[in-house]
PDB file of N, CA and C in Angstrom:
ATOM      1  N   UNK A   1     -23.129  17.844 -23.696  1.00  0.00           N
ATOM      2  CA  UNK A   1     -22.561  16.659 -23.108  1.00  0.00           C
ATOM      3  C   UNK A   1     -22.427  16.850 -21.607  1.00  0.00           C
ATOM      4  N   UNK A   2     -22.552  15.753 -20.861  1.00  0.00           N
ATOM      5  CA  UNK A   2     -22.177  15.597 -19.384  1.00  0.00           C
ATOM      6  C   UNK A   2     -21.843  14.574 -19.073  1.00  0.00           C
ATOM      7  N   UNK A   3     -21.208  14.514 -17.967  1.00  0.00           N
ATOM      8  CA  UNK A   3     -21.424  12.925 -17.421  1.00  0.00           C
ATOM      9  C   UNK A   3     -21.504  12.868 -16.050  1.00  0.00           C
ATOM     10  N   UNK A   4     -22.599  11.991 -15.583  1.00  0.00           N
ATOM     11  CA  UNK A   4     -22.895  11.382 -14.293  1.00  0.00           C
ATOM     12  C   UNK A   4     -22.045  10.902 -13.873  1.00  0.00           C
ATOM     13  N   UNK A   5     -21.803  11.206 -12.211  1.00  0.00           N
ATOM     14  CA  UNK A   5     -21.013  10.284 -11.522  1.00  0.00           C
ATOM     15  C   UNK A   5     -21.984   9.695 -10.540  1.00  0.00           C
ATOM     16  N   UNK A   6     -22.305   8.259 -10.922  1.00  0.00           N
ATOM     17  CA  UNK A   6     -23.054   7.168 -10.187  1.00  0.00           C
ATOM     18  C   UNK A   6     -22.275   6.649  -8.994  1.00  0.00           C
ATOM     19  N   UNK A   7     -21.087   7.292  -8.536  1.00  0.00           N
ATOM     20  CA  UNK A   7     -20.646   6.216  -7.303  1.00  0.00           C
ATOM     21  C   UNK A   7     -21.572   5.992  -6.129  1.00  0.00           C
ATOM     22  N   UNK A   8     -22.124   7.118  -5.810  1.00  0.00           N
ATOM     23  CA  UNK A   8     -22.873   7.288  -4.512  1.00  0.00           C
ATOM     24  C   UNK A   8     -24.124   5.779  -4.499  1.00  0.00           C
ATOM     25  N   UNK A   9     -24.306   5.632  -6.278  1.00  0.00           N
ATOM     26  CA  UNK A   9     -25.445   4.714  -6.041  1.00  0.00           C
ATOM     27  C   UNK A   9     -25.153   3.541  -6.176  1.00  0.00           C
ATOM     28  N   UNK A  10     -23.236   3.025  -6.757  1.00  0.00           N
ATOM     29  CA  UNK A  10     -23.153   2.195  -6.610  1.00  0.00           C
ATOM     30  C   UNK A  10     -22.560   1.938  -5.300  1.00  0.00           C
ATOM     31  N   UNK A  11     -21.910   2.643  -4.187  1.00  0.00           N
ATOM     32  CA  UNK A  11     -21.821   2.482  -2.861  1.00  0.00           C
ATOM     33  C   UNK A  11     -22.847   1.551  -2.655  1.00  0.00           C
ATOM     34  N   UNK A  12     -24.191   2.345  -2.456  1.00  0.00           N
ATOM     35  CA  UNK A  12     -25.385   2.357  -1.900  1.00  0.00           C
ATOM     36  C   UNK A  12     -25.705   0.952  -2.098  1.00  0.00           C
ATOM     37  N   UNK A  13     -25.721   0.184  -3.217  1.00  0.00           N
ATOM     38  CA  UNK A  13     -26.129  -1.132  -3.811  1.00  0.00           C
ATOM     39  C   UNK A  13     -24.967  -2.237  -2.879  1.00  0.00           C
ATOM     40  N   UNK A  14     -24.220  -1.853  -3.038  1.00  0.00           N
ATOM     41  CA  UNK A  14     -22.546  -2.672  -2.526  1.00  0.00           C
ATOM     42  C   UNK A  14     -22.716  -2.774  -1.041  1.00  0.00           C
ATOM     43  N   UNK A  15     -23.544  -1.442  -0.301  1.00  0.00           N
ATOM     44  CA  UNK A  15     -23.484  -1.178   1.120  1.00  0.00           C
ATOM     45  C   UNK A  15     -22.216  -1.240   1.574  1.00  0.00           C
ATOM     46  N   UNK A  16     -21.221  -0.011   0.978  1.00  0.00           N
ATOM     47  CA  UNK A  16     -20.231   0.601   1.499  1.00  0.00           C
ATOM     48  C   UNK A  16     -20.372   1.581   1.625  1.00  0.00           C
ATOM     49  N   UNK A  17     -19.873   2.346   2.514  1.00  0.00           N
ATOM     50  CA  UNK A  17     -19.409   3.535   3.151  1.00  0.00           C
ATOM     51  C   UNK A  17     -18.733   4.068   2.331  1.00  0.00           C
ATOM     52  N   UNK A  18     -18.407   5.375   2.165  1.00  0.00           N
ATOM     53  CA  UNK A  18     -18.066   6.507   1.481  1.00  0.00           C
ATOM     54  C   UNK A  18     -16.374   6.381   2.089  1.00  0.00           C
ATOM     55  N   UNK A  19     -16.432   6.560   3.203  1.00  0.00           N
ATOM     56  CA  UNK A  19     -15.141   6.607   4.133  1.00  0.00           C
ATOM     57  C   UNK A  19     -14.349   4.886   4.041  1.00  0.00           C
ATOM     58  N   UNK A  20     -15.017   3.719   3.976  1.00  0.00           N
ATOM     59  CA  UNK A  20     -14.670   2.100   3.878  1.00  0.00           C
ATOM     60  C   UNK A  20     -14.064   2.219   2.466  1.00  0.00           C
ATOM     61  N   UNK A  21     -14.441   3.563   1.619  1.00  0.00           N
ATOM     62  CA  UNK A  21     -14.079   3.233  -0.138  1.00  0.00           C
ATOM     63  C   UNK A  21     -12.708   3.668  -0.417  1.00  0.00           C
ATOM     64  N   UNK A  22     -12.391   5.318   0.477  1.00  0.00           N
ATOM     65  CA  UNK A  22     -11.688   6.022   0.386  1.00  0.00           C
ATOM     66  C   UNK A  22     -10.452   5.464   1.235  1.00  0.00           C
ATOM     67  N   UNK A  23     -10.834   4.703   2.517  1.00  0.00           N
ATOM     68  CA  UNK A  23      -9.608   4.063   3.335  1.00  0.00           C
ATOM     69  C   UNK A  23      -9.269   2.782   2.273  1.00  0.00           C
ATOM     70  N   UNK A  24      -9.532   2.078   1.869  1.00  0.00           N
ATOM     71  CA  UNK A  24      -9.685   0.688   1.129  1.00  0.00           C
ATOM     72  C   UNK A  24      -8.721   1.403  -0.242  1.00  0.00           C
ATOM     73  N   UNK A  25      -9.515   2.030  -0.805  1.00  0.00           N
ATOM     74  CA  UNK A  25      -8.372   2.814  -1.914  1.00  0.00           C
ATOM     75  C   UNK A  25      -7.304   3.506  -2.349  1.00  0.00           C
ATOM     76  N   UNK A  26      -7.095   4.135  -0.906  1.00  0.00           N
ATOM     77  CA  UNK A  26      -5.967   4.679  -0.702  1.00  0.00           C
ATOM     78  C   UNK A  26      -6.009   6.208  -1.274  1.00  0.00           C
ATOM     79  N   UNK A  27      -7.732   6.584  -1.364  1.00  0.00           N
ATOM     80  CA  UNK A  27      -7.570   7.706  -1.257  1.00  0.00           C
ATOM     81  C   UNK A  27      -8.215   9.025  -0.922  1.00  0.00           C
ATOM     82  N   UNK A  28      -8.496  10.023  -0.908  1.00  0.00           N
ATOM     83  CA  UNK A  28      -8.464  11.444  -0.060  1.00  0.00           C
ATOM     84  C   UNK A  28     -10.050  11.211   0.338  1.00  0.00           C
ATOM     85  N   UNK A  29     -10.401  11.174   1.535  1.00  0.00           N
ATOM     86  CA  UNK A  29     -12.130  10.964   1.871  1.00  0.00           C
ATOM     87  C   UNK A  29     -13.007  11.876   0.985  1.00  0.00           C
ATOM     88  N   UNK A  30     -12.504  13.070   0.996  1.00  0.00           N
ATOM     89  CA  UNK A  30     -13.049  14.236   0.538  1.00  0.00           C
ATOM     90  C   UNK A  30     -13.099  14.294  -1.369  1.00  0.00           C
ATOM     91  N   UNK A  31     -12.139  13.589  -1.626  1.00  0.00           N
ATOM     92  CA  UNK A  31     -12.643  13.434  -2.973  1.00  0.00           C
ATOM     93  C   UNK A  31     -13.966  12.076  -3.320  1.00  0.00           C
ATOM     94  N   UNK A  32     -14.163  11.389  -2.318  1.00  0.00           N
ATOM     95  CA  UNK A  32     -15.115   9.759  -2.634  1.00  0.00           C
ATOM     96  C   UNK A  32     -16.501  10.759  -1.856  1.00  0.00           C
ATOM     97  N   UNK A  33     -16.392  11.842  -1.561  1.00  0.00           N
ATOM     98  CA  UNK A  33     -17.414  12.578  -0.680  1.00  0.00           C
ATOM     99  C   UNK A  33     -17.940  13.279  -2.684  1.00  0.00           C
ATOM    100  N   UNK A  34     -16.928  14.517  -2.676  1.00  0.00           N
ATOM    101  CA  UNK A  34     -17.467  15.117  -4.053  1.00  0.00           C
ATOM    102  C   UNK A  34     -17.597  14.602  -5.296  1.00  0.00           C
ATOM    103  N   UNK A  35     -17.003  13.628  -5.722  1.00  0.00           N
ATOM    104  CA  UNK A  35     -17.771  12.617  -6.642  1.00  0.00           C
ATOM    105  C   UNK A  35     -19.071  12.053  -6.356  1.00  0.00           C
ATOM    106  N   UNK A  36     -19.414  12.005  -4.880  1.00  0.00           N
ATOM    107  CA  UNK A  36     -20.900  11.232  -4.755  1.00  0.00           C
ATOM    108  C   UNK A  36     -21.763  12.834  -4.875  1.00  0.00           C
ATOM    109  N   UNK A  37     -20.953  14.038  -4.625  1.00  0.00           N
ATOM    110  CA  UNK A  37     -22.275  15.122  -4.265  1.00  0.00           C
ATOM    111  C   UNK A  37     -21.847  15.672  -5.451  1.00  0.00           C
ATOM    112  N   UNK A  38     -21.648  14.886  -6.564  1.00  0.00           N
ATOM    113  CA  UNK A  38     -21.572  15.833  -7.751  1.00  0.00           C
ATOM    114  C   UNK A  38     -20.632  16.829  -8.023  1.00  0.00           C
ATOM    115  N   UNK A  39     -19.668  17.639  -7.088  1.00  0.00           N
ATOM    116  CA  UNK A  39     -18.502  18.675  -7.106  1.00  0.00           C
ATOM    117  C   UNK A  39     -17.301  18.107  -7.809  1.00  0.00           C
ATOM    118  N   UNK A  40     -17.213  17.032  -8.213  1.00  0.00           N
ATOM    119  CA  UNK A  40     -15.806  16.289  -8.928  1.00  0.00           C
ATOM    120  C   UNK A  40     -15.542  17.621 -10.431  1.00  0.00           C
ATOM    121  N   UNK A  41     -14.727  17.961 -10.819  1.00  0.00           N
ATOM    122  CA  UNK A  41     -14.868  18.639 -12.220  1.00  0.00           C
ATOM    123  C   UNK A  41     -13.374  17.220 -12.691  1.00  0.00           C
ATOM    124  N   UNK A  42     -12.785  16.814 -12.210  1.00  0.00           N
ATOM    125  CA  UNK A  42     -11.795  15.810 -13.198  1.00  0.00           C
ATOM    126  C   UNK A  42     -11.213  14.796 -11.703  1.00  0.00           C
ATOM    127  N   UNK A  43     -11.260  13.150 -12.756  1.00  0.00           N
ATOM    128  CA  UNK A  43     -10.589  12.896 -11.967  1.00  0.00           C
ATOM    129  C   UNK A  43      -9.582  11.605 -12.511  1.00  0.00           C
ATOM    130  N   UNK A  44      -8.680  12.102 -12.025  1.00  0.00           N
ATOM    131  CA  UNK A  44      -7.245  11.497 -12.919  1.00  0.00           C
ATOM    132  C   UNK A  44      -7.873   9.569 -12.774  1.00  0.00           C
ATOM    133  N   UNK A  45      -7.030   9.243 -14.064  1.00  0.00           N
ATOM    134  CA  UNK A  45      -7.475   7.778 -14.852  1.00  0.00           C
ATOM    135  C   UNK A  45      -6.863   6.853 -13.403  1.00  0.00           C
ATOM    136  N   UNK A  46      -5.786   7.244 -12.538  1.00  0.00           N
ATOM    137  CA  UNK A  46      -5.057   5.766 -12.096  1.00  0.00           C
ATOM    138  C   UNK A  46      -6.634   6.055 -10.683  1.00  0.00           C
ATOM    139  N   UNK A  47      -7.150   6.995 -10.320  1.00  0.00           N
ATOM    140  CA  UNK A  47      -7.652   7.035  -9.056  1.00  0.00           C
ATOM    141  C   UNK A  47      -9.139   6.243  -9.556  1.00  0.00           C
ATOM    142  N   UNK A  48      -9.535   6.462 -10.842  1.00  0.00           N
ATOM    143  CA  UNK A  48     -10.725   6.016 -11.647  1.00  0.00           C
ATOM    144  C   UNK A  48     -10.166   4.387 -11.230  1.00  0.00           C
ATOM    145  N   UNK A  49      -9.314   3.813 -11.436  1.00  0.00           N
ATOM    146  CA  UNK A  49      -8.856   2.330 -11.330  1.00  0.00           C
ATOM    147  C   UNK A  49      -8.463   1.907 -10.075  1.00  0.00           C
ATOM    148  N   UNK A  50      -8.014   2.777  -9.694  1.00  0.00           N
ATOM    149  CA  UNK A  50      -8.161   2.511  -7.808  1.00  0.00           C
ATOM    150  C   UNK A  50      -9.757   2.189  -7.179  1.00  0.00           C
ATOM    151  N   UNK A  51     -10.158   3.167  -7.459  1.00  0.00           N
ATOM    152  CA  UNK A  51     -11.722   3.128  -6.814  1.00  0.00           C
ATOM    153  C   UNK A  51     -12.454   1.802  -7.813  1.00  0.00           C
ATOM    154  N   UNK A  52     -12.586   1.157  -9.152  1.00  0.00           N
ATOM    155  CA  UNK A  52     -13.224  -0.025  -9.418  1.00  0.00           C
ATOM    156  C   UNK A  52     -12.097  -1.482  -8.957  1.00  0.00           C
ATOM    157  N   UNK A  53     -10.944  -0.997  -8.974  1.00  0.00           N
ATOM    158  CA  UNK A  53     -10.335  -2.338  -8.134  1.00  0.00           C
ATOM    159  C   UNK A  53     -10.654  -2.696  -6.657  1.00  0.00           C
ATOM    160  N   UNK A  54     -10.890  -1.447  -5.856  1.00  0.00           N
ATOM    161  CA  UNK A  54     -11.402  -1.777  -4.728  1.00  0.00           C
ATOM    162  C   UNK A  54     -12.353  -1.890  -4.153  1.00  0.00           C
ATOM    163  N   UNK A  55     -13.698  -1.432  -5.388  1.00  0.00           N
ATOM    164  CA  UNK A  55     -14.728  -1.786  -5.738  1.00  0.00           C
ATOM    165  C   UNK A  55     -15.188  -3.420  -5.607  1.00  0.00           C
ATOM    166  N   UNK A  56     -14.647  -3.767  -6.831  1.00  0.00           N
ATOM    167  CA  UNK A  56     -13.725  -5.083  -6.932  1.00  0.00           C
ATOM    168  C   UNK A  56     -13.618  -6.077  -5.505  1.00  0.00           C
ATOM    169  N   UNK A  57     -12.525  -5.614  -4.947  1.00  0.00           N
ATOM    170  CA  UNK A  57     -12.177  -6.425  -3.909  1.00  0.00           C
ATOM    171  C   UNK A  57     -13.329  -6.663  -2.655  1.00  0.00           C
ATOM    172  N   UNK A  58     -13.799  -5.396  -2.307  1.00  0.00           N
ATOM    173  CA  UNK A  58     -14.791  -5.447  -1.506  1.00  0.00           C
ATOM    174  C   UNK A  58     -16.116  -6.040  -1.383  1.00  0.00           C
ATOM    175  N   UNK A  59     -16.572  -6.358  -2.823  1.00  0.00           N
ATOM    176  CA  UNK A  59     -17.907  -6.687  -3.056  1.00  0.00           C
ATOM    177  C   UNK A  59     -17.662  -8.315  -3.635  1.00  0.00           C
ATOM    178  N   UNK A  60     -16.129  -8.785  -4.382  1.00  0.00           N
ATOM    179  CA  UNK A  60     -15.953  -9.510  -4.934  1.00  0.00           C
ATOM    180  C   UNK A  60     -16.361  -9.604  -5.859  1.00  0.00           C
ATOM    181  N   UNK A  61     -17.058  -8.691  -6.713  1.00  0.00           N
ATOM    182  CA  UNK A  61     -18.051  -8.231  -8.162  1.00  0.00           C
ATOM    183  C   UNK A  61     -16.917  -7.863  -8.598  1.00  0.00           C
ATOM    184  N   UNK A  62     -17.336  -7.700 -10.214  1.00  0.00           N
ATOM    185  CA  UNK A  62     -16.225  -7.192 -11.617  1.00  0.00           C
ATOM    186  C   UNK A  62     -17.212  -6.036 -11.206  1.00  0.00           C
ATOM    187  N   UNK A  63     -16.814  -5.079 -11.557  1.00  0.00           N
ATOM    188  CA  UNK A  63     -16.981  -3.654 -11.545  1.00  0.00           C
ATOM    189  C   UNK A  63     -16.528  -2.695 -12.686  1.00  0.00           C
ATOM    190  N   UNK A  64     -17.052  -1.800 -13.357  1.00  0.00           N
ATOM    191  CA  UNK A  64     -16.623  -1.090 -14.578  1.00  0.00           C
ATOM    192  C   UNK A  64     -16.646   0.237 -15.033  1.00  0.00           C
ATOM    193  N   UNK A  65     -16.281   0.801 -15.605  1.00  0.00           N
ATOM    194  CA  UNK A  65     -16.623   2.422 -15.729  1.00  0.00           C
ATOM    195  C   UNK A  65     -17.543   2.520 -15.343  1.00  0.00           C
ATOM    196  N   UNK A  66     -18.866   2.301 -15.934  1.00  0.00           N
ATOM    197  CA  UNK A  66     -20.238   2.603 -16.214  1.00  0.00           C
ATOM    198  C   UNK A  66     -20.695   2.271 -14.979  1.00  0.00           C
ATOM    199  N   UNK A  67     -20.146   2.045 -13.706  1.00  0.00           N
ATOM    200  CA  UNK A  67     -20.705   1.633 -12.440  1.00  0.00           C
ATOM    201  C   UNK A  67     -20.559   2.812 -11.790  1.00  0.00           C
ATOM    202  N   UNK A  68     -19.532   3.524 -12.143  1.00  0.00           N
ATOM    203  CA  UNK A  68     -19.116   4.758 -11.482  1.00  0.00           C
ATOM    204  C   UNK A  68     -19.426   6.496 -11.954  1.00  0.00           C
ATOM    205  N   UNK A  69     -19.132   6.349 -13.570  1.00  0.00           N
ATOM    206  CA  UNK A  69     -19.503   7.768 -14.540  1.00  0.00           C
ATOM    207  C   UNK A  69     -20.643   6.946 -15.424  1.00  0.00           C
ATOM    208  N   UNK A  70     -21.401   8.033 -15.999  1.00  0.00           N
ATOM    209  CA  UNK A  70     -22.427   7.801 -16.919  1.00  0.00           C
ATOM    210  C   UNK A  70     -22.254   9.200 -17.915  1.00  0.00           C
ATOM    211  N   UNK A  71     -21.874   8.683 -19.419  1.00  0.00           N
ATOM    212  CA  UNK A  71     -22.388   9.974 -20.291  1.00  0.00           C
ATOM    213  C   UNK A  71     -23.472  10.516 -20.768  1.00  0.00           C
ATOM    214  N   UNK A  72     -23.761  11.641 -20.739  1.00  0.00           N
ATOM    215  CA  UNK A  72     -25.239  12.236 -21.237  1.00  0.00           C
ATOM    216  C   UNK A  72     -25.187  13.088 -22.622  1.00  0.00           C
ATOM    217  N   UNK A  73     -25.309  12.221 -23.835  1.00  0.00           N
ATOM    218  CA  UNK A  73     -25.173  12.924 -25.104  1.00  0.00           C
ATOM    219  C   UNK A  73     -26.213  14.763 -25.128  1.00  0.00           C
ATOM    220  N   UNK A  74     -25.489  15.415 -25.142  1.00  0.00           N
ATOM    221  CA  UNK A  74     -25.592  17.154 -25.321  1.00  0.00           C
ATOM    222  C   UNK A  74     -27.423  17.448 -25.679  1.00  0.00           C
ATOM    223  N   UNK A  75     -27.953  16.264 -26.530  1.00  0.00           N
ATOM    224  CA  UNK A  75     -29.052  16.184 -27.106  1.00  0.00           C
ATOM    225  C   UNK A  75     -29.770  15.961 -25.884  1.00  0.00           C
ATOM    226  N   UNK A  76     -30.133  15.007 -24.773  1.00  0.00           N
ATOM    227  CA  UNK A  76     -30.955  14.351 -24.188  1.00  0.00           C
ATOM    228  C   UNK A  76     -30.966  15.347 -23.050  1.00  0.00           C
ATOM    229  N   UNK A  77     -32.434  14.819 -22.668  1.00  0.00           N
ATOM    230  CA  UNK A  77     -32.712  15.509 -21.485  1.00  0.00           C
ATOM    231  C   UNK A  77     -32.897  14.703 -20.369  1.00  0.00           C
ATOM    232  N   UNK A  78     -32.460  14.939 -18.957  1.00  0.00           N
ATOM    233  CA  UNK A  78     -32.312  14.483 -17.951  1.00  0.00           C
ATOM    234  C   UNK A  78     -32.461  15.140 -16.677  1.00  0.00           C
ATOM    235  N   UNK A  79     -32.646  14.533 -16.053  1.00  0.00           N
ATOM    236  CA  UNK A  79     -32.790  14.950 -14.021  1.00  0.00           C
ATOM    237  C   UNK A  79     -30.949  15.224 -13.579  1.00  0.00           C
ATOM    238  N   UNK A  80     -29.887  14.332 -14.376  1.00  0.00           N
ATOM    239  CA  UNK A  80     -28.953  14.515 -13.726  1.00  0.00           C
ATOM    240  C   UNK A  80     -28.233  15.510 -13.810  1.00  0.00           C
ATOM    241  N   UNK A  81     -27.289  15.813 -12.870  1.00  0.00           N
ATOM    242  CA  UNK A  81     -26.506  17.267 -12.652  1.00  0.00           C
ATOM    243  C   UNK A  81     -25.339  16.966 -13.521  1.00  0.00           C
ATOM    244  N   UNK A  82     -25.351  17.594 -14.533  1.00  0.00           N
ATOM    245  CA  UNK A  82     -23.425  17.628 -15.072  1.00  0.00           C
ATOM    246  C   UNK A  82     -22.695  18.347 -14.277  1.00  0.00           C
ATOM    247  N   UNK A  83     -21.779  17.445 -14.532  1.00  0.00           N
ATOM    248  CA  UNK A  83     -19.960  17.531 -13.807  1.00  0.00           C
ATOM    249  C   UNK A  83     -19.344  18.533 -15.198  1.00  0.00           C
TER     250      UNK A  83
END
């Protein structure tokens, strides 16, 4: 098992800034940095809802887990890096 963290690519689509996500959310730059470069190992549920509410606000889009983490069943093979 793994799971992808897609923020970097949903930034990228939204055309926000890494730093516009982390000021807007209220939180630590350096964690909206290692979730996009893959270094996240956990990240608490209220900051997971911070970052798609302000997701949310910024783009004016509904936004959802699956915009941000992706699971990779233990079986499949993939290009992406587990967390």
């Amino acid at each position: 098992m793994a799971i992808n963290i897609k923020l970097e690519e949903t930034l990228s689509k939204a055309g926000i800034t890494k730093n516009a996500l982390a000021r807007e959310a209220k939180v630590r730059p350096n964690l909206i940095y290692d979730m996009c470069d893959g270094k996240t190992k956990r990240v608490d549920l209220e900051t997971l809802s911070h970052i798609l509410d302000t997701l949310e606000d910024l783009t004016g889009q509904r936004h959802y887990l699956s915009d941000v983490l992706e699971y990779i069943p233990h079986n499949e093979k993939n290009d992406h890096t587990p967390v």
